[in-house]
Protein backbone atom coordinates (compact mmCIF):
# COMPACT_ATOMS: atom_id res chain seq x y z
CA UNK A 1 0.00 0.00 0.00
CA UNK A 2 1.27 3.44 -0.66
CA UNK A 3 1.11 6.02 1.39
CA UNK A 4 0.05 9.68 0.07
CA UNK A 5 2.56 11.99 0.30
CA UNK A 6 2.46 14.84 3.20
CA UNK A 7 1.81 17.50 1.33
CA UNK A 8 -1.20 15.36 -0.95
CA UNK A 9 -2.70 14.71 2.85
CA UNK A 10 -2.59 18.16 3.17
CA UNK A 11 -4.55 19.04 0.69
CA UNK A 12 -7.06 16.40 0.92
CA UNK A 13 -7.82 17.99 4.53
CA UNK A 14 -8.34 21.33 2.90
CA UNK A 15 -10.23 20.45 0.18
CA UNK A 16 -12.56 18.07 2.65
CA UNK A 17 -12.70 21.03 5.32
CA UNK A 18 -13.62 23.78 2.45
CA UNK A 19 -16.05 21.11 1.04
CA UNK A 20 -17.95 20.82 4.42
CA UNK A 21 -18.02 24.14 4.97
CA UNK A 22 -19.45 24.81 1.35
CA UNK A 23 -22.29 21.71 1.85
CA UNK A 24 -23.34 23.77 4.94
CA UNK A 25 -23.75 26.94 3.76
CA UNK A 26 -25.40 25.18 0.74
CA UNK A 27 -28.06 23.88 2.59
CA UNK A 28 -28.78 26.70 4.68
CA UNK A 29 -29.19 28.21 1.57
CA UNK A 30 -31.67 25.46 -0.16
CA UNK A 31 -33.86 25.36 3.11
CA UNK A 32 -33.85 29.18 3.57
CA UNK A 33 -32.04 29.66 6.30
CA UNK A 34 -29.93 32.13 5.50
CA UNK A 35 -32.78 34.81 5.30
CA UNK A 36 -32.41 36.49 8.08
CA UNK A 37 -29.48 39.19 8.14
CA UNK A 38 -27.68 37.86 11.13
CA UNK A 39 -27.51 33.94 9.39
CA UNK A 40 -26.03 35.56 6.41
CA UNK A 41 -23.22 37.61 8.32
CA UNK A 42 -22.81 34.96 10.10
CA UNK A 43 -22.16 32.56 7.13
CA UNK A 44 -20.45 35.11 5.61
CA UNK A 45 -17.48 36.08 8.02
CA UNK A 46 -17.59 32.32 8.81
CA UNK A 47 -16.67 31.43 5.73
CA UNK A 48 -14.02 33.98 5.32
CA UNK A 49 -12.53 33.16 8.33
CA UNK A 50 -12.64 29.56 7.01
CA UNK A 51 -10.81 30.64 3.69
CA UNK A 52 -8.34 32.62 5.69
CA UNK A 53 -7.68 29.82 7.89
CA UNK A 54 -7.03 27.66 5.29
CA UNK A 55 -4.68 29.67 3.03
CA UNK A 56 -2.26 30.25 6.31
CA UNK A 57 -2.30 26.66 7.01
CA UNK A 58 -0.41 26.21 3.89
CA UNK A 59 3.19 26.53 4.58
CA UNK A 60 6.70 25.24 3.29
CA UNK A 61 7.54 22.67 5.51
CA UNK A 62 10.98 24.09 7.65
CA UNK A 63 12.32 20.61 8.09
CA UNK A 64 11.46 21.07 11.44
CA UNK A 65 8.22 19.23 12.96
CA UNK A 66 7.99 21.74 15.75
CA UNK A 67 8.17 24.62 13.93
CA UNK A 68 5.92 23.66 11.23
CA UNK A 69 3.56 22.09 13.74
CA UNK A 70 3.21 25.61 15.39
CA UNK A 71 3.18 27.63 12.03
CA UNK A 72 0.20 25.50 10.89
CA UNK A 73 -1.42 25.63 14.48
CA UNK A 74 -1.46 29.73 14.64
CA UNK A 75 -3.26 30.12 12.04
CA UNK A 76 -5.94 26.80 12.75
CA UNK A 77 -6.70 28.60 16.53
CA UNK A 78 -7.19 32.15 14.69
CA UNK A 79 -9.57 30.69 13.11
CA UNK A 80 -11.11 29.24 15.86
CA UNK A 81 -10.93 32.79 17.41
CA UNK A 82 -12.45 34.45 14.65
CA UNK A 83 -15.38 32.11 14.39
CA UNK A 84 -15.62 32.02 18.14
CA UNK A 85 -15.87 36.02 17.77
CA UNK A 86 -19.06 35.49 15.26
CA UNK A 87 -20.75 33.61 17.42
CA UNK A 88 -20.52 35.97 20.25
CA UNK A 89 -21.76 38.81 17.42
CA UNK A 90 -24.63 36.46 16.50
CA UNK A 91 -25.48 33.59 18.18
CA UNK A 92 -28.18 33.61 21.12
CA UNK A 93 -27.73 30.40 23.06
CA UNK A 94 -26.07 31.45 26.10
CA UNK A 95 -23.67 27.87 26.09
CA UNK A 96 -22.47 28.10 23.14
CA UNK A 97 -21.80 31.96 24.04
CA UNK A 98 -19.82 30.72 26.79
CA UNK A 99 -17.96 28.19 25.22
CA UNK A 100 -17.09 30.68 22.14
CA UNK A 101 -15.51 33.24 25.11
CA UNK A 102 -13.71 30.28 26.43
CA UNK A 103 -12.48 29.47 23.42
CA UNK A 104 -11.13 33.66 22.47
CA UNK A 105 -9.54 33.29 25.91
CA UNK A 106 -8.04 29.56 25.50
CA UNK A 107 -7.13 29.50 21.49
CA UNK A 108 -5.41 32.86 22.65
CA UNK A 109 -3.16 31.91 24.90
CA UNK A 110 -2.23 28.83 22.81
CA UNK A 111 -1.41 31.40 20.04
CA UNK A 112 0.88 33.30 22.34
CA UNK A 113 2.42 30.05 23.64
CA UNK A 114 3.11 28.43 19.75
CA UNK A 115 4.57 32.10 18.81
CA UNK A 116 7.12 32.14 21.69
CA UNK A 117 8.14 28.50 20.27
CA UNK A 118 8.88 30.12 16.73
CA UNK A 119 11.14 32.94 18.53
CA UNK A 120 13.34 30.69 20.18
């Protein structure tokens, strides 16, 4: 059996997570669920933060698992920030709202933690 190559793996994750992410909005779309103003922002700077995401994750590999771990990683918990960030702007269920703040806070300090890594 052979094995796909890193960077193919890569890519299949992308194009899987960017599928998803396109499905979703696709069916919020067919069943009318993006009607309302807030759903569409919502969808909207979610998927942008998903694009984002995704185009930082893509780095030349350093030769260095570490580093590359934490260079993929930064840009994977922003994302998580920024979508954490919507749902505070949007969303209404008070545990999810609470998870989203713990996950600003948490992803955060990860962030900070990963970039002190890369100064060493």
């Amino acid at each position: 059996m052979k094995l796909i190559p890193r960077t193919g793996r890569r890519l299949i994750c992308i194009v899987a997570i960017m599928g998803f992410a396109a499905g979703s909005f696709a069916i919020r779309l067919a069943s009318g669920q993006t009607d309302n103003s807030d759903e569409a922002a919502f969808m909207a700077g979610n998927d942008a933060a998903m694009t984002k995401m995704m185009t930082s994750m893509t780095i030349k590999p350093a030769g260095d698992v570490d580093r590359d771990f934490a260079a993929m990683m930064i840009p994977h918990h922003q994302g998580a920030i920024d979508m954490a960030k919507l749902e505070l702007i949007y969303g209404h269920d008070p545990v999810l709202r609470r998870l989203a703040q713990a996950i600003v806070v948490e992803q955060q300090q990860e962030i900070d933690l990963m970039r002190r890594s890369l100064d060493k």
